[in-house]
Structure formats: structure tokens, C-alpha cells
C-alpha atoms as a PDB file:
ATOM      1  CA  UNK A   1       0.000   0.000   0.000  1.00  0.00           C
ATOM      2  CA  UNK A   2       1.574   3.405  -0.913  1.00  0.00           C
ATOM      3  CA  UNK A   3       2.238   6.140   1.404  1.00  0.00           C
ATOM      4  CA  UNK A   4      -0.634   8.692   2.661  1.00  0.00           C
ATOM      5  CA  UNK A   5       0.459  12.212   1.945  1.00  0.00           C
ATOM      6  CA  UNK A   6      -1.679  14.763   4.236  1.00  0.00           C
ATOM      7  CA  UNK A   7      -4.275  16.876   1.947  1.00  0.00           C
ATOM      8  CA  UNK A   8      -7.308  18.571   2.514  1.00  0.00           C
ATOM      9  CA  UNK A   9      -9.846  16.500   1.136  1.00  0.00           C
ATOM     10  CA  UNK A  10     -13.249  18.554   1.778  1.00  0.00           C
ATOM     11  CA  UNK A  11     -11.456  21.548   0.022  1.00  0.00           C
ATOM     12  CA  UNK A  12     -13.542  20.985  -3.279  1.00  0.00           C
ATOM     13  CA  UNK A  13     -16.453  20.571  -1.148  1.00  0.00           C
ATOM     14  CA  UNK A  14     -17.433  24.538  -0.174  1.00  0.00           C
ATOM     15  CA  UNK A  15     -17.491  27.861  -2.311  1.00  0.00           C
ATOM     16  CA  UNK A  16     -15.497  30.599  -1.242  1.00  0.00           C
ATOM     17  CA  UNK A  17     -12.872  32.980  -3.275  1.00  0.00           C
ATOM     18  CA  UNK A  18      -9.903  30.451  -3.137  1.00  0.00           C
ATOM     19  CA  UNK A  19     -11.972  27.113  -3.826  1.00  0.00           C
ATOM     20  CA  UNK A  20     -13.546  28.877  -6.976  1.00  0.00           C
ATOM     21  CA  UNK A  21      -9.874  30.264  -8.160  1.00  0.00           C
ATOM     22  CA  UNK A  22      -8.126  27.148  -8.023  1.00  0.00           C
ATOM     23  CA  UNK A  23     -11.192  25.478  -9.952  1.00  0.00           C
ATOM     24  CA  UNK A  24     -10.961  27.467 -12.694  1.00  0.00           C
ATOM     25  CA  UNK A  25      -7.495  27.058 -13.056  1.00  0.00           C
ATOM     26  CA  UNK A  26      -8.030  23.618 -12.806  1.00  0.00           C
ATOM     27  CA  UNK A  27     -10.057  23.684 -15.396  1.00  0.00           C
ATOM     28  CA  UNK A  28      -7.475  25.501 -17.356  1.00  0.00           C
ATOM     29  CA  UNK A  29      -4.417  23.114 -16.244  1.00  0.00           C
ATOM     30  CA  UNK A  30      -5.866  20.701 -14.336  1.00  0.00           C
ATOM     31  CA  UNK A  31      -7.064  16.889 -14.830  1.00  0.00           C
ATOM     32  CA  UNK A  32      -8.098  14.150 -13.633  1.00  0.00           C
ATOM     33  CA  UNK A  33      -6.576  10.546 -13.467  1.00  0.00           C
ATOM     34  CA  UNK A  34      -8.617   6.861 -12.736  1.00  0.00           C
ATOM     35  CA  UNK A  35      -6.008   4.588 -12.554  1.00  0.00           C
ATOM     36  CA  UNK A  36      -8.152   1.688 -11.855  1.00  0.00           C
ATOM     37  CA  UNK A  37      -5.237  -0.867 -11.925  1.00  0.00           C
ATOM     38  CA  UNK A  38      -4.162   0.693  -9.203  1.00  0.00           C
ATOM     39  CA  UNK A  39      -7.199   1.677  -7.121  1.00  0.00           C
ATOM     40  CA  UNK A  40      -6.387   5.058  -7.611  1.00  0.00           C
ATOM     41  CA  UNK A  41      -7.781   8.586  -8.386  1.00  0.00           C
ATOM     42  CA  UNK A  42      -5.824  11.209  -8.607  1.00  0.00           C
ATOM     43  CA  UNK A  43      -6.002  14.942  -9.384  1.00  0.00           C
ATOM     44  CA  UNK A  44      -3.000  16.316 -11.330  1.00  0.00           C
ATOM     45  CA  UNK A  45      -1.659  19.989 -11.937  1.00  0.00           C
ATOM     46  CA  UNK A  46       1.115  20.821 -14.311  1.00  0.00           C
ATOM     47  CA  UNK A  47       2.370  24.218 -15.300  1.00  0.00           C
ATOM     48  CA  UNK A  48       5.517  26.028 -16.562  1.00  0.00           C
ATOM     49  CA  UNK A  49       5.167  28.699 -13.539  1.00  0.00           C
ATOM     50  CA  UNK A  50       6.683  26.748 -10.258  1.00  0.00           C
ATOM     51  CA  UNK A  51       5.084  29.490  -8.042  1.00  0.00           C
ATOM     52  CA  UNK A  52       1.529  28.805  -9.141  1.00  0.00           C
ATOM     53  CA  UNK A  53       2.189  24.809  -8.257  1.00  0.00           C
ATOM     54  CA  UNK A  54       3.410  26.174  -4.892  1.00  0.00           C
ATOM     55  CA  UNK A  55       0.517  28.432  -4.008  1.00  0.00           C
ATOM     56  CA  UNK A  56      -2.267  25.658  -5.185  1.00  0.00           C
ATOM     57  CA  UNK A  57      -0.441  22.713  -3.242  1.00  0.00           C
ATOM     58  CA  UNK A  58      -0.334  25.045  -0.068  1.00  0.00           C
ATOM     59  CA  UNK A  59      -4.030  25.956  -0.635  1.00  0.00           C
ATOM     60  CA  UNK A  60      -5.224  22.161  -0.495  1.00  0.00           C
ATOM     61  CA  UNK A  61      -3.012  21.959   2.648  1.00  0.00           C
ATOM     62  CA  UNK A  62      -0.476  18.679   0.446  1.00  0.00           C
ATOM     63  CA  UNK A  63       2.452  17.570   1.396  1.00  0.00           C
ATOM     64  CA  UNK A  64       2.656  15.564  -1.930  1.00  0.00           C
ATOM     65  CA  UNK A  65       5.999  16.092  -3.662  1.00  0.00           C
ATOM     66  CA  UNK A  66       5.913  18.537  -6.806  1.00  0.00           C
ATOM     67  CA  UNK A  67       7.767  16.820  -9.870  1.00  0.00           C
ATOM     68  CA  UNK A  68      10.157  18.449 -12.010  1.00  0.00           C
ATOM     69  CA  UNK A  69      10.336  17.675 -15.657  1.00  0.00           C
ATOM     70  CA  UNK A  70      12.952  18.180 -17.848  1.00  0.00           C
ATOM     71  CA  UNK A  71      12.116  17.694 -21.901  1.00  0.00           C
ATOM     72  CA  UNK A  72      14.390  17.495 -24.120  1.00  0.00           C
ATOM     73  CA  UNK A  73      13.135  20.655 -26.109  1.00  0.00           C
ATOM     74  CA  UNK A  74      10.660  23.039 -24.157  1.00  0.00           C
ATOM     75  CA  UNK A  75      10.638  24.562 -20.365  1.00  0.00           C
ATOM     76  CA  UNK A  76      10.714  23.246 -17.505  1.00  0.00           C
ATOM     77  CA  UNK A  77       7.625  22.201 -15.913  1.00  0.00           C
ATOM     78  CA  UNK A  78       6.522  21.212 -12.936  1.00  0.00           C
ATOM     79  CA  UNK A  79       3.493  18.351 -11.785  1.00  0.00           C
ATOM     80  CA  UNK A  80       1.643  17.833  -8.449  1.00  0.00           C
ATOM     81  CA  UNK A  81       0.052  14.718  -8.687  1.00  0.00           C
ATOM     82  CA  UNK A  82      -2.393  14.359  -5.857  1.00  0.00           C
ATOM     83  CA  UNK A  83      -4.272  10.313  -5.018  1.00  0.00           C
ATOM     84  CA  UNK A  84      -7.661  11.254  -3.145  1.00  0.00           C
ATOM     85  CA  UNK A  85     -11.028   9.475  -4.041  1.00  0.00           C
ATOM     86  CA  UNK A  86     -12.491  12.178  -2.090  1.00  0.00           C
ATOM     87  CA  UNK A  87     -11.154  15.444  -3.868  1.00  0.00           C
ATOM     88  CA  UNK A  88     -11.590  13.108  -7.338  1.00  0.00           C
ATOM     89  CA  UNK A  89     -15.316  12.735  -6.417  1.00  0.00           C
ATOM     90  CA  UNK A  90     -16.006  16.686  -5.504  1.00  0.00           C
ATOM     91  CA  UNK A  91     -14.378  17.492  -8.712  1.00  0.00           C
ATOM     92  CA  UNK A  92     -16.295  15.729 -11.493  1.00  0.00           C
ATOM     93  CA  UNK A  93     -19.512  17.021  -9.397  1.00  0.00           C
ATOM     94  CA  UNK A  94     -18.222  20.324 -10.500  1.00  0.00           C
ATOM     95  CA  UNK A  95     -17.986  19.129 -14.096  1.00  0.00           C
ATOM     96  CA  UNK A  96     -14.430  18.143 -14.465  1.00  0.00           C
ATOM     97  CA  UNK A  97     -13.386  14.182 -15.865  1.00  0.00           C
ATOM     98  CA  UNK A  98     -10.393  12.649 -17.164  1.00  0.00           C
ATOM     99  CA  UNK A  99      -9.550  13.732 -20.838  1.00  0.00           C
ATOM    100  CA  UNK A 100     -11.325  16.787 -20.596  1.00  0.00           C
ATOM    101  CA  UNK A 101      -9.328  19.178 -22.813  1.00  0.00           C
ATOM    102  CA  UNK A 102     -11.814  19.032 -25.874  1.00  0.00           C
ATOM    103  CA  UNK A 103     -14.511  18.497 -24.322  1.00  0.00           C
ATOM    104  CA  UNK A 104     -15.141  20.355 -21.318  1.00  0.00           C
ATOM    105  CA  UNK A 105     -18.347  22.357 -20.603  1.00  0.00           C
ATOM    106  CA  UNK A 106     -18.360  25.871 -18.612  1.00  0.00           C
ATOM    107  CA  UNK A 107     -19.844  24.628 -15.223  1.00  0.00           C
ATOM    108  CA  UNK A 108     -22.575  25.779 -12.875  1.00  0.00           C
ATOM    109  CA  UNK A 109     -20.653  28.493 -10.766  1.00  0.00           C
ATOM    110  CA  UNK A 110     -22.211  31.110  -8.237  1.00  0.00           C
ATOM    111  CA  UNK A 111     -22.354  34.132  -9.434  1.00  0.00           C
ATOM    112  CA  UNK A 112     -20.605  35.702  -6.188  1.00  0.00           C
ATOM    113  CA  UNK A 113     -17.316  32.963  -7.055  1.00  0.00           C
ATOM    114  CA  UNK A 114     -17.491  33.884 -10.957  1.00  0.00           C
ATOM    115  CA  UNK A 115     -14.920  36.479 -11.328  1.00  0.00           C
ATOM    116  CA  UNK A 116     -12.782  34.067  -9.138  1.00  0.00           C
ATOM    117  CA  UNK A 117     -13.040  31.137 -11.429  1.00  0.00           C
ATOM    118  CA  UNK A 118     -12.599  33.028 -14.936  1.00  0.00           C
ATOM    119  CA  UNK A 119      -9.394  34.668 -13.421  1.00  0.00           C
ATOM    120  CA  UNK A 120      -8.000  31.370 -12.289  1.00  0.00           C
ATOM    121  CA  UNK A 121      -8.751  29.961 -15.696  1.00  0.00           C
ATOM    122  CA  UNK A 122      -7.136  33.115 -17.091  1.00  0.00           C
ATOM    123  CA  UNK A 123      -4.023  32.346 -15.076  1.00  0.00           C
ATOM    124  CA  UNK A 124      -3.947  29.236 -16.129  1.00  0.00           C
ATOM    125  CA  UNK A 125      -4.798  29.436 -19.746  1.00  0.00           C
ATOM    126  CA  UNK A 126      -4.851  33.097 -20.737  1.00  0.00           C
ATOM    127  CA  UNK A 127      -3.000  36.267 -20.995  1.00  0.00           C
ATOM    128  CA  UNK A 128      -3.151  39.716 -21.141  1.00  0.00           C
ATOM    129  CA  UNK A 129      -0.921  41.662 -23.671  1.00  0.00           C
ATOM    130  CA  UNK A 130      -0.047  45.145 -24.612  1.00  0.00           C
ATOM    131  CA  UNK A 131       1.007  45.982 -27.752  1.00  0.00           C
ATOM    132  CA  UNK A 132       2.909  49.389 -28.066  1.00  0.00           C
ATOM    133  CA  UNK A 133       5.219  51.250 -30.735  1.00  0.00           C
ATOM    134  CA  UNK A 134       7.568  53.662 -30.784  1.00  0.00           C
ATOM    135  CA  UNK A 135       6.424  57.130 -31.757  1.00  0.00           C
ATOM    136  CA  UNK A 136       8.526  59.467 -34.091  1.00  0.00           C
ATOM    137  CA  UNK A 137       9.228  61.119 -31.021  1.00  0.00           C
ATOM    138  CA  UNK A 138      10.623  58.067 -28.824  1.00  0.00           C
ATOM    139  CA  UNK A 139       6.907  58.738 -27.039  1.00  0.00           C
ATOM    140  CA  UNK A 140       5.095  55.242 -26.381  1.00  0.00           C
ATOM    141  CA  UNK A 141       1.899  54.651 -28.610  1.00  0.00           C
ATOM    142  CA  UNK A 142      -0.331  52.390 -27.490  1.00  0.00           C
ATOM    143  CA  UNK A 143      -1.965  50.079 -30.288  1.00  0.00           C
ATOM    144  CA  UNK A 144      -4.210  47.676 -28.098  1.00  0.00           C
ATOM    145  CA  UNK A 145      -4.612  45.719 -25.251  1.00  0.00           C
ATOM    146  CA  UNK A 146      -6.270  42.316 -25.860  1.00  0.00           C
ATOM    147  CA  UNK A 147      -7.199  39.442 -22.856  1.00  0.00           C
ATOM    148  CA  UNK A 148      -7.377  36.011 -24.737  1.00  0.00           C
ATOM    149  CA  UNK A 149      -8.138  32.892 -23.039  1.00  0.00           C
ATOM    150  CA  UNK A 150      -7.972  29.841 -24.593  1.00  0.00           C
ATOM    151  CA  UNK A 151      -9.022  26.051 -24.696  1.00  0.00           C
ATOM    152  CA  UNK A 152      -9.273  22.906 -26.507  1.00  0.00           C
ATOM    153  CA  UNK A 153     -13.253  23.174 -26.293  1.00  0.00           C
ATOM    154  CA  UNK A 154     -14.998  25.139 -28.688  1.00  0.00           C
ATOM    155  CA  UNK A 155     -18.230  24.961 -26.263  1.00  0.00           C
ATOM    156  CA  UNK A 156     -16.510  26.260 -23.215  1.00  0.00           C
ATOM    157  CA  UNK A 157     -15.314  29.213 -24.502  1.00  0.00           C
ATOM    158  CA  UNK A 158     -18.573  29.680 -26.579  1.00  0.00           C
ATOM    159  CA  UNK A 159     -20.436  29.885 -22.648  1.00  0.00           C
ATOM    160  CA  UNK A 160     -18.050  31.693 -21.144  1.00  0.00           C
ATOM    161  CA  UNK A 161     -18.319  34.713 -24.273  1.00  0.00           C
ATOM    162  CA  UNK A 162     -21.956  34.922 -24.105  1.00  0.00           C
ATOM    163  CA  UNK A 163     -21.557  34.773 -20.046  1.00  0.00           C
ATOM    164  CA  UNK A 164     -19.425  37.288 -20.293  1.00  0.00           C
ATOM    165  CA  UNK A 165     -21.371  39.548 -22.679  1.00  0.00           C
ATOM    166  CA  UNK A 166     -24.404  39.035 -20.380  1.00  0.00           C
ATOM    167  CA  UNK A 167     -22.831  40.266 -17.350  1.00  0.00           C
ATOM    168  CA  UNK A 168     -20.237  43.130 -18.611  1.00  0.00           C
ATOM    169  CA  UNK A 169     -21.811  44.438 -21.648  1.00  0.00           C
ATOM    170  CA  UNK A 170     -18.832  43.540 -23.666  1.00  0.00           C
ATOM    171  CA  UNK A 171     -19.723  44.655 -26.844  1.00  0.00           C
ATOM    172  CA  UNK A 172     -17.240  41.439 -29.022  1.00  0.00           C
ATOM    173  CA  UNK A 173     -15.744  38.827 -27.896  1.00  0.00           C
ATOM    174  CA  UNK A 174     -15.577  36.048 -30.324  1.00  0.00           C
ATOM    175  CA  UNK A 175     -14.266  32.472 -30.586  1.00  0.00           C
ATOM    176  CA  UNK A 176     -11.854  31.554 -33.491  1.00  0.00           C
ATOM    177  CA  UNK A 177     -10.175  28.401 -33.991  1.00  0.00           C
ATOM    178  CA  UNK A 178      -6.262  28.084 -33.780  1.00  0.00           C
ATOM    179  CA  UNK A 179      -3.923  25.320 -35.315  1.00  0.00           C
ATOM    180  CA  UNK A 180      -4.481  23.249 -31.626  1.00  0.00           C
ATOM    181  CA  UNK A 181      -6.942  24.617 -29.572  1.00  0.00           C
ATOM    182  CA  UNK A 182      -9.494  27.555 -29.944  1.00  0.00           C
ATOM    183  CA  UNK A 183      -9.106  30.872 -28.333  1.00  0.00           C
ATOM    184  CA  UNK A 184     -11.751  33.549 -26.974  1.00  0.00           C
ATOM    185  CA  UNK A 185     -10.105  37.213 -28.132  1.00  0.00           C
ATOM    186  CA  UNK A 186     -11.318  40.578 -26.712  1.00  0.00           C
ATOM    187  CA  UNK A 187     -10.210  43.878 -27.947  1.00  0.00           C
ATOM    188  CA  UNK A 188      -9.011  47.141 -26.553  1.00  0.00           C
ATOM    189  CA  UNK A 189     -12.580  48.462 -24.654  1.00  0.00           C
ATOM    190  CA  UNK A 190     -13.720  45.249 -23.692  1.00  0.00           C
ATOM    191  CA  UNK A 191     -10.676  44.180 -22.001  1.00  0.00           C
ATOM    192  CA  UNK A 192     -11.339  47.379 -20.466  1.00  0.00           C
ATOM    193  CA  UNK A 193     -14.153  46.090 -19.182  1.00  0.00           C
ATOM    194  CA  UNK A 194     -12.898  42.678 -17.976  1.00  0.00           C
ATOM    195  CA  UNK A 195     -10.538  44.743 -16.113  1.00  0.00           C
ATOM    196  CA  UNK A 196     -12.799  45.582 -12.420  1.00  0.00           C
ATOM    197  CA  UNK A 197     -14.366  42.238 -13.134  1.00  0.00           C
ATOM    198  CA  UNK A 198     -11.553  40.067 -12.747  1.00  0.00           C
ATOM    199  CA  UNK A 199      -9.583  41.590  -9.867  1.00  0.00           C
ATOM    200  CA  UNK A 200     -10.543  43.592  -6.530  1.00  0.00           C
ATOM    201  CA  UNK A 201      -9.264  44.916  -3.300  1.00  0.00           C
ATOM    202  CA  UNK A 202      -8.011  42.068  -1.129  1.00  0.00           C
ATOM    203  CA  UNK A 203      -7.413  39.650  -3.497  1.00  0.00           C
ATOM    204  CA  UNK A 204      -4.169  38.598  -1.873  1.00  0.00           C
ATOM    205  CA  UNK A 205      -2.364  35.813  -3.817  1.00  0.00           C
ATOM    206  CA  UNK A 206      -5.213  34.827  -5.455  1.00  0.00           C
ATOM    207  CA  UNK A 207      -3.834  36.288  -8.954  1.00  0.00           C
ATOM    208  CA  UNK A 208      -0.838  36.306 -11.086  1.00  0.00           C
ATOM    209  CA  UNK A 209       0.955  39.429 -10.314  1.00  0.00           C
ATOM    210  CA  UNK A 210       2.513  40.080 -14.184  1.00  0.00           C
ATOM    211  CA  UNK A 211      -1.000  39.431 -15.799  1.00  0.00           C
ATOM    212  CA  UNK A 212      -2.326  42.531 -13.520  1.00  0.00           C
ATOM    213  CA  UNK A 213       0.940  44.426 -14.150  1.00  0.00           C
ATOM    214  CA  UNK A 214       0.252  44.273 -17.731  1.00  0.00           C
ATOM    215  CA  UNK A 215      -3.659  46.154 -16.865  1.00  0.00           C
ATOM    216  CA  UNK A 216      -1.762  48.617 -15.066  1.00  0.00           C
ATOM    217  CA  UNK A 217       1.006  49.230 -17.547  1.00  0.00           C
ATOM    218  CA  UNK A 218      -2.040  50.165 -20.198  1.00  0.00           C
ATOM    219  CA  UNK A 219      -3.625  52.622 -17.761  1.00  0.00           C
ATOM    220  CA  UNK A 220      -0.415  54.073 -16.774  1.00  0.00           C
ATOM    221  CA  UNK A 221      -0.229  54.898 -20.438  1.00  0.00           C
ATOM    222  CA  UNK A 222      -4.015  55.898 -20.768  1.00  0.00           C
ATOM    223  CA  UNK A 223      -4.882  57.434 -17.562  1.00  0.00           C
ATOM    224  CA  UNK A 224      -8.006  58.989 -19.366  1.00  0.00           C
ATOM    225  CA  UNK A 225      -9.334  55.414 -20.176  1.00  0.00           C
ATOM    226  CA  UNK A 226      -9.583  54.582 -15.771  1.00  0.00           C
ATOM    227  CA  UNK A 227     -12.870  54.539 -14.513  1.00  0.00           C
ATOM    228  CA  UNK A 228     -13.671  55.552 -11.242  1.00  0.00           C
ATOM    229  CA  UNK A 229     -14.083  52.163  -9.795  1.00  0.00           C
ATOM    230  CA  UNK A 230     -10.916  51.536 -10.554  1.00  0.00           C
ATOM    231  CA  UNK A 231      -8.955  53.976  -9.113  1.00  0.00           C
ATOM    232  CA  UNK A 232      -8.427  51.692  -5.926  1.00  0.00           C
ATOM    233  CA  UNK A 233      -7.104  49.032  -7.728  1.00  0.00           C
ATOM    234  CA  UNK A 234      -4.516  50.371  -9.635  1.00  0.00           C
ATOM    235  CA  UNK A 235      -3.109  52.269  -6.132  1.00  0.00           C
END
């Protein structure tokens, strides 16, 4: 019989801010294993960013060992592979399964937790860029900003958009389908938009710092375009 690591097991099991972060960027990163032959059922979380593996292991309260993997060609990424029937239980009850990537549906999520759980997806599989250009006169010209996020399931994104559009007004938004996966752009005013939805005050660790530095990079170089609810987070 293997060894027991320590983990949280009823974390999956209550809404709050953290619980709905770290399932959306399981959904984003995330899967699940049934390794029958071995009476197991594990929950597994790979990314490139180290610190991200850090903050969710600590947040489920493991002691399971984060794996480091080395390709050939590629980065450097890192795998926490946790065995719990428990947590493996509470998460297809929230929608998730093994072999999800193409397939994956936009779950039931309270609509207090929903801003949690699209910026945990976003962290996981998303970005926020900035494109700029030199002016003639060495000045900084701003061309767009765009949030993307992106999946391997056409329907997912196709909820999340018209979720989105629903509860922001966004006035785009629109799916379009990449070599491997399909990818939900927004331009320059609707990323504007996303911008008080997907972080507060408070949020502690429960973001990736560069993704937000990149928001306040664009307003530092459009003050005019801040809104007054968003003053406070760009302090």
C-alpha cells in the first residue's frame, strides 16, 4: 500500500474565493486521473510557472511532492500529482473528468465565485498583452490591449463569451479556432471592461501578479481610459 500524503480533502467541497480560483485554473491546467489498476484517483496539476504549483499545493493543505520535468526541447515544468477518491469525487460534481481538454463544458458556478473562477482559468490558460510602438518622437503609442483565453473546447469558450457579454456588456468577444486549440479574443474596450471584473481589493495571492501588471502598464499609459471604480485598484 503506498504512502498517505496529508491533503485537505473537503477543500472541493465549499465555495469561497480560493476554492472557486483554483477550480478554474483547474479547469485551465488541471485533470483528472482513474487509474483503476491501481485503485487510484488522482487529481494532477502541471504548469511552466513553479510558483503557481506552490501556491495551489499550499491551498489544499499537500504535502505531496511537486515533480520536475525536464524535456528534451521546451521549459521546464513542474506536476503535483495528488491520489484522493475524495477530492476526485467533488471534482467531477463540478464538471471536471479525465480527458477533458476538448470536451469540457463551462460549469454551474455562483455568481458571487465567478470572477474568481474566470481569473484562475485566465491564469492558467490566458493572458493579457499590450502591444505598443515607438512614436517618431521616442513617445510610447499604445496600439491595443487584448485578454485572450484559450481552450481545446470550442463549447466552453462559446459559454463563457456569451456569459461574459451578459454580465459586462462587452460589446465582441468572439471564438476563433487556432492550429491546436481555440481561443476567446477581446479587444481594446472590452478588455477594459474585464478589467474591475476580474480583480478587486483584497485579493491577496489569489492572482498572477505580471498578468495585472500588464492592466496597469495600459492605464499608466491611458490614464483617461480609468474609470472611477478603478482607481483603488490600480493604487
Amino acid at each position: 500500500m503506498g504512502v498517505k500524503y496529508k491533503v485537505n480533502e473537503a477543500f472541493f467541497n465549499r465555495w469561497d474565493p480560493t476554492m472557486a480560483y483554483v477550480l478554474g485554473y483547474l479547469y485551465a491546467d488541471g485533470s483528472l486521473e482513474d487509474a483503476s489498476y491501481l485503485r487510484g484517483k488522482y487529481l494532477r496539476v502541471t504548469s511552466v510557472d513553479r510558483d503557481s504549483i506552490v501556491r495551489i499545493r499550499k491551498w489544499l493543505e499537500s504535502e505531496h511532492t511537486i515533480v520536475v520535468s525536464k524535456p528534451p526541447i521546451g521549459r521546464i515544468r513542474y506536476l503535483l500529482r495528488i491520489g484522493s477518491h475524495k477530492i476526485y469525487d467533488s471534482l467531477t460534481k463540478l464538471g471536471l473528468y479525465p480527458n477533458k481538454s476538448l470536451t469540457i463544458k463551462f460549469p454551474a458556478i455562483p455568481d458571487k465565485y465567478l470572477s474568481d473562477f474566470v481569473r484562475g482559468y485566465m491564469d492558467g490558460d490566458g493572458c493579457v498583452s499590450l502591444y505598443t510602438k515607438k512614436g517618431k518622437k521616442k513617445d510610447v503609442i499604445v496600439k491595443k490591449l487584448s485578454v485572450i483565453f484559450t481552450s481545446g473546447s470550442f463549447d466552453f469558450l462559446s459559454s463563457l463569451c456569451e456569459i461574459l457579454r451578459r454580465k459586462l456588456q462587452l460589446d465582441q468577444g468572439n471564438v476563433y479556432k487556432c492550429q491546436r486549440c481555440f481561443q476567446l479574443r477581446y479587444s481594446t474596450n472590452d478588455s477594459i471592461k474585464l478589467f474591475p471584473f476580474l480583480y478587486r481589493k483584497n485579493l491577496k495571492d489569489l492572482f498572477f501578479k505580471r498578468k495585472f501588471v500588464v492592466f496597469s502598464k495600459y492605464f499608466k499609459l491611458r490614464p483617461q481610459r480609468i474609470e472611477p471604480c478603478m482607481r483603488s485598484l490600480l493604487r
